[in-house]
Protein backbone atom coordinates (compact mmCIF):
# COMPACT_ATOMS: atom_id res chain seq x y z
CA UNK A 1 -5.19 -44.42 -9.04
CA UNK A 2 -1.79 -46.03 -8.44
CA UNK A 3 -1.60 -49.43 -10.50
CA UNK A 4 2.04 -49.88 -9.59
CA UNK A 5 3.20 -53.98 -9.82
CA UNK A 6 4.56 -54.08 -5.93
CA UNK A 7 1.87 -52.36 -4.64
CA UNK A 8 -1.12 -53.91 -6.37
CA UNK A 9 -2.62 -55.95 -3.11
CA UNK A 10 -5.77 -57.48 -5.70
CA UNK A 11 -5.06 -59.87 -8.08
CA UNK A 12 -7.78 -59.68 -10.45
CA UNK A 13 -8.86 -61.85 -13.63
CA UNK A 14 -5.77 -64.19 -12.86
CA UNK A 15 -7.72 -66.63 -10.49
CA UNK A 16 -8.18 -69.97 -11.97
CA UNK A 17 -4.23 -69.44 -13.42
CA UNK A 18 -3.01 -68.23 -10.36
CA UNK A 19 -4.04 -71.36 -8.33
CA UNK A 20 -2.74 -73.60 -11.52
CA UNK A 21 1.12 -72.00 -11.01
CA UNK A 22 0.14 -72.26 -7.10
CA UNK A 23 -0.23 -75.69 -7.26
CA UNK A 24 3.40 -76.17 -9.55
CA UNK A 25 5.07 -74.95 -7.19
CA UNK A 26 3.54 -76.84 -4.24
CA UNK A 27 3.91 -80.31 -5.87
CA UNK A 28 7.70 -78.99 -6.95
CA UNK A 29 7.16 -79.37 -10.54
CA UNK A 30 6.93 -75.91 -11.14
CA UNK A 31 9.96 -74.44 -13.41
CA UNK A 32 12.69 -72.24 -11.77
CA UNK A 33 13.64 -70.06 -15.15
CA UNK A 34 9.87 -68.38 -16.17
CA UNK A 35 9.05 -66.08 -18.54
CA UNK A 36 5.34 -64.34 -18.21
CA UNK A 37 4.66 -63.01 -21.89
CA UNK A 38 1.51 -60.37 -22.21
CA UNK A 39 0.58 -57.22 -23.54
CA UNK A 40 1.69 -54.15 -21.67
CA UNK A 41 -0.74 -53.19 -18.67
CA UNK A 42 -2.53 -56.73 -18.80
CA UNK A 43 -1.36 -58.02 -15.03
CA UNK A 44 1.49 -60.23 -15.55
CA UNK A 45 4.32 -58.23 -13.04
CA UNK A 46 1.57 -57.99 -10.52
CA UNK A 47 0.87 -61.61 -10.94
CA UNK A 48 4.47 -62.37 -10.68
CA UNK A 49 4.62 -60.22 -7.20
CA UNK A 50 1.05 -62.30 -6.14
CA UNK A 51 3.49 -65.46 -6.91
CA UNK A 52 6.55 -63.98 -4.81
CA UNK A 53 4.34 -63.16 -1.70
CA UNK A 54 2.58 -66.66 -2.03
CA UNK A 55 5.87 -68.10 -2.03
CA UNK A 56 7.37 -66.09 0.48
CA UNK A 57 4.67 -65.83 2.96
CA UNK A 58 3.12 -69.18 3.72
CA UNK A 59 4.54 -69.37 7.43
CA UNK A 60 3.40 -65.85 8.02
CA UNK A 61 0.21 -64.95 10.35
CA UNK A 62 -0.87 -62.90 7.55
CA UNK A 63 -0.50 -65.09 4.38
CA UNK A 64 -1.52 -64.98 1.07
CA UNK A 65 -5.32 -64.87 0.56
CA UNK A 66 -5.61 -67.39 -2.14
CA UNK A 67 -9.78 -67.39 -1.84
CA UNK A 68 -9.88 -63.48 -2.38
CA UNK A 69 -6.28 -63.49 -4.63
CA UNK A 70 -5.29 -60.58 -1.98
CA UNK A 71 -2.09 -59.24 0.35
CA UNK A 72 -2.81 -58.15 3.86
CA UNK A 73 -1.32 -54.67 4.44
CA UNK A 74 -0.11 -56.75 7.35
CA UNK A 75 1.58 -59.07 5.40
CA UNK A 76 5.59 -59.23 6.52
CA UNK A 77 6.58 -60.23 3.16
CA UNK A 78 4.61 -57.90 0.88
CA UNK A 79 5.87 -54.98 3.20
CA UNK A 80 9.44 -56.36 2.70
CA UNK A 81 9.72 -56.51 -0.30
CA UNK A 82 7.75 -52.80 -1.25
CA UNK A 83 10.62 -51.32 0.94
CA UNK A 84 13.27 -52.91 -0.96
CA UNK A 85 15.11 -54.94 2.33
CA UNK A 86 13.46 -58.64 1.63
CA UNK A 87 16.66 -61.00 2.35
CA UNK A 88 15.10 -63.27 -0.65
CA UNK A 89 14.44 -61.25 -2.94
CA UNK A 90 15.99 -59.05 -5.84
CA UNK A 91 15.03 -56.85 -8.66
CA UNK A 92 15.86 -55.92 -11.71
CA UNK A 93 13.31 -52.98 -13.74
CA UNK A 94 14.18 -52.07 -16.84
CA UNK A 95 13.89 -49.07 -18.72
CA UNK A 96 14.43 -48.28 -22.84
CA UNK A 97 17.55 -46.60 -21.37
CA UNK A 98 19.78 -49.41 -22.53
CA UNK A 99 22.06 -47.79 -20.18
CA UNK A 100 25.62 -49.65 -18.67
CA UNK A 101 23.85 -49.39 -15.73
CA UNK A 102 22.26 -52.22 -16.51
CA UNK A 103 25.10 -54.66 -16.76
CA UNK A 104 25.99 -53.01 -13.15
CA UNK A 105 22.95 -54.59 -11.62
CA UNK A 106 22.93 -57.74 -13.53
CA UNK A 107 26.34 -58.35 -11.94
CA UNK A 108 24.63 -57.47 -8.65
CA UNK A 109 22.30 -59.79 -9.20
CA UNK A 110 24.95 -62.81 -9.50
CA UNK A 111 26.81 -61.92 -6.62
CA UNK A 112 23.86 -62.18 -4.69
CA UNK A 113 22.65 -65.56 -6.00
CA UNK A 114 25.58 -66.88 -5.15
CA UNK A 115 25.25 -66.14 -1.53
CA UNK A 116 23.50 -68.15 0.82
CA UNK A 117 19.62 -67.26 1.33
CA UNK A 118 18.14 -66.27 4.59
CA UNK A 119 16.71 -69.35 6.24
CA UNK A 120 17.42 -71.43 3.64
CA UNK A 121 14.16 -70.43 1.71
CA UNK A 122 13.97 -69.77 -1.88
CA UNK A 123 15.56 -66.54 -3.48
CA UNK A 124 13.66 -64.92 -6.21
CA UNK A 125 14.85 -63.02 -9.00
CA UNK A 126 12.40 -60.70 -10.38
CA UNK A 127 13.70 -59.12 -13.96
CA UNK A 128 10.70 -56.34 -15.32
CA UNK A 129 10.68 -55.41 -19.32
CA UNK A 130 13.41 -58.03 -20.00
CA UNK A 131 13.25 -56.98 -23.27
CA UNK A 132 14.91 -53.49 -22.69
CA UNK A 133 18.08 -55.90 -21.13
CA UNK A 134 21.12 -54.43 -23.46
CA UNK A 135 22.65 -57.22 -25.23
CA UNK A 136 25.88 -57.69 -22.57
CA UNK A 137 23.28 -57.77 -19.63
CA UNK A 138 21.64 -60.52 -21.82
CA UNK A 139 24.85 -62.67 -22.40
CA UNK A 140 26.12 -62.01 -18.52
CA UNK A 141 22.01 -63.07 -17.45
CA UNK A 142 22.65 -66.30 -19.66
CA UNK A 143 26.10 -67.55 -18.04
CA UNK A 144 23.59 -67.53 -14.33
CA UNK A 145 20.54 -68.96 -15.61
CA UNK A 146 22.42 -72.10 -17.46
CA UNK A 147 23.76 -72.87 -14.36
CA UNK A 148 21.37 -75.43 -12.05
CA UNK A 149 20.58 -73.87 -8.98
CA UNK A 150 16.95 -75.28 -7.83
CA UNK A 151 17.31 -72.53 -5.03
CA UNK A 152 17.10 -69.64 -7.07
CA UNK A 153 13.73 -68.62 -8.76
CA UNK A 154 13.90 -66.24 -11.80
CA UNK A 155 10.90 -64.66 -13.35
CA UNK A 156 11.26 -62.98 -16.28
CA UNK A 157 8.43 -60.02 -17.62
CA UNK A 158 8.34 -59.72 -21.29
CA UNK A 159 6.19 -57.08 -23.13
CA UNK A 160 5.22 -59.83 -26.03
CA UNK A 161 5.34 -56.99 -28.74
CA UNK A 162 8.94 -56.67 -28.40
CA UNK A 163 11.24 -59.49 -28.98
CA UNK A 164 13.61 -61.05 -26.91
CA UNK A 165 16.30 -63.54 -28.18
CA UNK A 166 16.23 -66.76 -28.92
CA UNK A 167 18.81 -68.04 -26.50
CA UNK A 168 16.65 -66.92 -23.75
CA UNK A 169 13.49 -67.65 -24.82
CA UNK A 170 14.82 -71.35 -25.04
CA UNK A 171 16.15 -72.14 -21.33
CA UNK A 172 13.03 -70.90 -19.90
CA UNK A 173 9.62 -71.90 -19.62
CA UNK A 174 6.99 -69.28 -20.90
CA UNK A 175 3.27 -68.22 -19.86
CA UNK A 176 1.44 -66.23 -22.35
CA UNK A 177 -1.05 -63.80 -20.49
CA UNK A 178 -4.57 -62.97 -22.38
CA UNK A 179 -7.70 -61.65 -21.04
CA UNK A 180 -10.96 -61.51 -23.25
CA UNK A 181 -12.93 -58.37 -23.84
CA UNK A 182 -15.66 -59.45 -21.06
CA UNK A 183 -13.26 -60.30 -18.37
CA UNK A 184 -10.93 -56.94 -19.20
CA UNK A 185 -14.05 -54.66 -19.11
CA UNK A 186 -15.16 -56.50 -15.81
CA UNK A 187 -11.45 -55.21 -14.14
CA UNK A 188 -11.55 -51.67 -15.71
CA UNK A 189 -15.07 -51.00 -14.48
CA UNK A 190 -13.61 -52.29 -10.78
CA UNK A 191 -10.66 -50.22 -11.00
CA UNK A 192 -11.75 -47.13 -12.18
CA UNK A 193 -15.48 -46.85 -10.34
CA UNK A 194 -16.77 -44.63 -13.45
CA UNK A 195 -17.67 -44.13 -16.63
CA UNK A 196 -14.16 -43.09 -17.93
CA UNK A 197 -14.04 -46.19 -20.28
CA UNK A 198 -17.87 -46.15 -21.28
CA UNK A 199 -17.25 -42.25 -22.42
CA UNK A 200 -13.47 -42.55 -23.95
CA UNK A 201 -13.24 -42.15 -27.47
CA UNK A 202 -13.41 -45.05 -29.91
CA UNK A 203 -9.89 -43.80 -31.38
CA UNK A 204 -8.31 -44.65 -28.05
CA UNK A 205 -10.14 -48.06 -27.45
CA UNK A 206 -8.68 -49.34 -30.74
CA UNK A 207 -5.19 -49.36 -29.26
CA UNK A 208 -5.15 -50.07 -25.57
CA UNK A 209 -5.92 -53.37 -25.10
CA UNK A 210 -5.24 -53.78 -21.31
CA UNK A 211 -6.65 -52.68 -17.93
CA UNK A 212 -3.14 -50.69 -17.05
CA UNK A 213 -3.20 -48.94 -20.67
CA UNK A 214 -6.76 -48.05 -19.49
CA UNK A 215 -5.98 -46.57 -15.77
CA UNK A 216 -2.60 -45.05 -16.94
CA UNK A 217 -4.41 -42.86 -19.79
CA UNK A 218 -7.25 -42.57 -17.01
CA UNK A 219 -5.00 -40.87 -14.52
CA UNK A 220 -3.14 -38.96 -17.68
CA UNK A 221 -6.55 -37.56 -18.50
CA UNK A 222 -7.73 -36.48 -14.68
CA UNK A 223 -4.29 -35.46 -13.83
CA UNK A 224 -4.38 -32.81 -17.17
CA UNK A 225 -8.00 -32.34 -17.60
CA UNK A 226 -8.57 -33.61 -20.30
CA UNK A 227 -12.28 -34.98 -21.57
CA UNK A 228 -12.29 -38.63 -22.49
CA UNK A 229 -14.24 -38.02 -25.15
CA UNK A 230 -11.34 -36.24 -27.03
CA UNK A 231 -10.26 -37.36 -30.69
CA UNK A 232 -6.95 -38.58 -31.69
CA UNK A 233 -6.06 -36.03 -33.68
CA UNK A 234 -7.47 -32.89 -31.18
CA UNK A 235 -5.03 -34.62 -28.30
CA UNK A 236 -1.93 -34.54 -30.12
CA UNK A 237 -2.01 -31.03 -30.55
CA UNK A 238 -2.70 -30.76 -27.21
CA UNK A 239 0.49 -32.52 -26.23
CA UNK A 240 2.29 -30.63 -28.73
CA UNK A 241 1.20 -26.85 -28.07
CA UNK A 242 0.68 -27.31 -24.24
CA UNK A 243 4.10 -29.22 -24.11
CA UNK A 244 2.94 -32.00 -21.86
CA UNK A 245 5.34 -34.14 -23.46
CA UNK A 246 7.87 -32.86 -21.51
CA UNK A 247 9.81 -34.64 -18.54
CA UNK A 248 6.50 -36.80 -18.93
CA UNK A 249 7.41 -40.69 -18.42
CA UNK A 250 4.04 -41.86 -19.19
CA UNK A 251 3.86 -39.60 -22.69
CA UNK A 252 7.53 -40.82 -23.38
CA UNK A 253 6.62 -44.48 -23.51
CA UNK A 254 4.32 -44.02 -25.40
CA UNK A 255 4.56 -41.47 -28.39
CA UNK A 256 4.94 -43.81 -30.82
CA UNK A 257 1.15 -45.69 -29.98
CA UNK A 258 -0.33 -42.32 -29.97
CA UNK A 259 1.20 -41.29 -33.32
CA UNK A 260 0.77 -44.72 -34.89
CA UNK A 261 -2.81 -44.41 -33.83
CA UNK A 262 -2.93 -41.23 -35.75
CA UNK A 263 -1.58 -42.40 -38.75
CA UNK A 264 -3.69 -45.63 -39.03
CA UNK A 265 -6.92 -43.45 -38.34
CA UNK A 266 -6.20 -41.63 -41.41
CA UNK A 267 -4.84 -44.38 -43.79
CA UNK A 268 -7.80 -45.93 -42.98
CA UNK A 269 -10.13 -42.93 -43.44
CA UNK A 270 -8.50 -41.93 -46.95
CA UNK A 271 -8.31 -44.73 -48.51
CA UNK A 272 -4.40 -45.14 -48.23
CA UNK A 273 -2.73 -42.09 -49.79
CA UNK A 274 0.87 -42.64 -50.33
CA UNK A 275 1.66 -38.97 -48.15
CA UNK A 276 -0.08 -40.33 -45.10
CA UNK A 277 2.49 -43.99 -46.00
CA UNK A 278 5.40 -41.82 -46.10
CA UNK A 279 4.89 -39.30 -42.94
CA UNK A 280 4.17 -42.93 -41.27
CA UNK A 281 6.96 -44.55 -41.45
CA UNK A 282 9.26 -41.67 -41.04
CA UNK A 283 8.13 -40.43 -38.09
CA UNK A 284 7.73 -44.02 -35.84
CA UNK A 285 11.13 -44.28 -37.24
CA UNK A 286 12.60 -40.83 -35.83
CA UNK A 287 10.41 -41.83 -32.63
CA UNK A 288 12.03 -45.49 -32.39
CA UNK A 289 15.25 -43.81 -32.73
CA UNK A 290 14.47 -40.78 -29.78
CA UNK A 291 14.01 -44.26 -27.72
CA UNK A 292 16.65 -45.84 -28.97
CA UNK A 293 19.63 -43.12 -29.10
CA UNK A 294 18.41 -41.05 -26.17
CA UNK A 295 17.79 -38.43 -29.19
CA UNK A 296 15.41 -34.98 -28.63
CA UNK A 297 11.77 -35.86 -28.90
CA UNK A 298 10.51 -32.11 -28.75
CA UNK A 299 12.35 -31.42 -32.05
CA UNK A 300 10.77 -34.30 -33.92
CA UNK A 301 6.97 -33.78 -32.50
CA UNK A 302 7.35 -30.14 -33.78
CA UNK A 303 8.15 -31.09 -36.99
CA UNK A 304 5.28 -33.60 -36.91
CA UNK A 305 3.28 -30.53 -35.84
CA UNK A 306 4.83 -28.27 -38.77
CA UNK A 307 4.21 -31.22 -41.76
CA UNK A 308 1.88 -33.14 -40.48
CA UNK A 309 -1.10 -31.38 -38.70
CA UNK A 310 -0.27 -27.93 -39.77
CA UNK A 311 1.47 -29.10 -42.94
């Protein structure tokens, strides 16, 4: 299963909100700077592309189903946009490669707003993980959106566990995106047609909290065969001695949850021994810093195989 932002054509557990932005925008009240705020995986870039092709294709045969929250395959705009040659449109996805790339494409970015749109319609600016922007993509992103231009629409995707600085955060308006227990289960069991999430081990439903966590370790799990009903513990050493860690985005990303998830299952379990403390701390730090630095991750998970679950 492919739950990837552009190409998600179902909007689900977003309705009621949805229309609420919906109707912002139609009575022209709706702010042009936005930041959606939400846990990883929990829906807020595909509603932000729901938004766009609402926007974008109200004059179109095919338009926006708001009664269903659905895109036509038909739909002009939606097929635009996934091919990356909608006149209106421009984006911006971020990585934790805080590479000068980034600055590259933020200057893109202004160049473009600063040409006319096609038909005189709205242009949207669509900025994903804004809180991997490096700190002179910030600054030049600042000098653009303090400027008034009620043309332009920018919406911003923040990861709400990772900050974002103040001087942001304060010229734009943000949405905080939550979904209870009921209502997430009700979109896992929809997207997934099984029992992967009724069978996956307690030690994994303790730390993924949203639908995409859910269908990204789902298709991690098919893709690798590996049983949901696997421990912690017994799939770290899987990642470790089969190497799946390599060239592996999805594994990359997200290291540090696995290993924190380790670590907390045994603090918890042994009553807080001071060795289990340490080894925490100093290996989310060496992980942080693989992220950070572009550092070796192979060399640090074997030594976290050596002291840790060999040690």
């Amino acid at each position: 299963m492919n739950l990837i932002p552009e190409n998600n054509t179902q909007l689900y557990g977003y309705s009621n909100f949805f229309l609420s932005i919906k109707k912002m925008y139609d009575d022209q009240v709706l702010p042009n700077k936005i930041i959606f705020s939400g846990n990883k995986g929990i829906g807020k870039s595909t509603f932000a592309y729901h938004l766009i092709n609402y926007i974008f294709s109200r004059n179109e045969d095919n338009r926006y189903d708001l009664t269903n929250n659905t895109i036509s395959s038909n739909n002009i705009s939606f097929n635009l946009i996934n091919s990356g040659t909608h006149p209106n449109f421009f984006l911006i996805s971020n990585t934790s490669d805080k590479s000068n790339s980034q600055i590259t494409k933020v200057r893109e970015m202004i160049n473009y707003t600063n040409k006319s749109s096609f038909n005189n319609q709205f242009k949207i600016i669509l900025i994903d993980n804004i809180e991997y922007l490096n700190l002179s993509s910030i600054n030049a992103l600042l000098k653009i959106i303090e400027e008034p231009n009620d043309k332009v629409l920018f919406l911003l995707i923040q990861d709400s566990k990772k900050k974002i600085i103040n001087t942001l955060t304060s010229r734009c308006i943000k949405f905080n995106f939550f979904l209870n227990n009921e209502t997430k289960n009700e979109i896992i069991e929809k997207l997934l047609n099984n029992n992967f999430y009724a069978n996956l081990n307690n030690d994994f439903k303790n730390i993924y909290t949203s639908q995409g966590d859910i269908v990204s370790l789902h298709n991690f799990f098919k893709n690798n065969d590996i049983e949901e009903t696997i421990t912690i513990d017994d799939f770290i050493k899987l990642l470790i001695n089969k190497s799946l860690f390599k060239k592996n985005s999805y594994i990359i990303d997200n290291i540090s949850y696995f290993l924190e998830l380790y670590f907390l299952k045994k603090i918890y379990s042994i009553k807080s021994e001071k060795k289990v403390h340490n080894f925490y701390n100093y290996f989310l730090s060496k992980i942080s810093n693989c992220h950070k630095y572009n550092l070796d991750l192979e060399s640090v998970l074997i030594e976290f195989d050596g002291k840790v679950l060999n040690g």
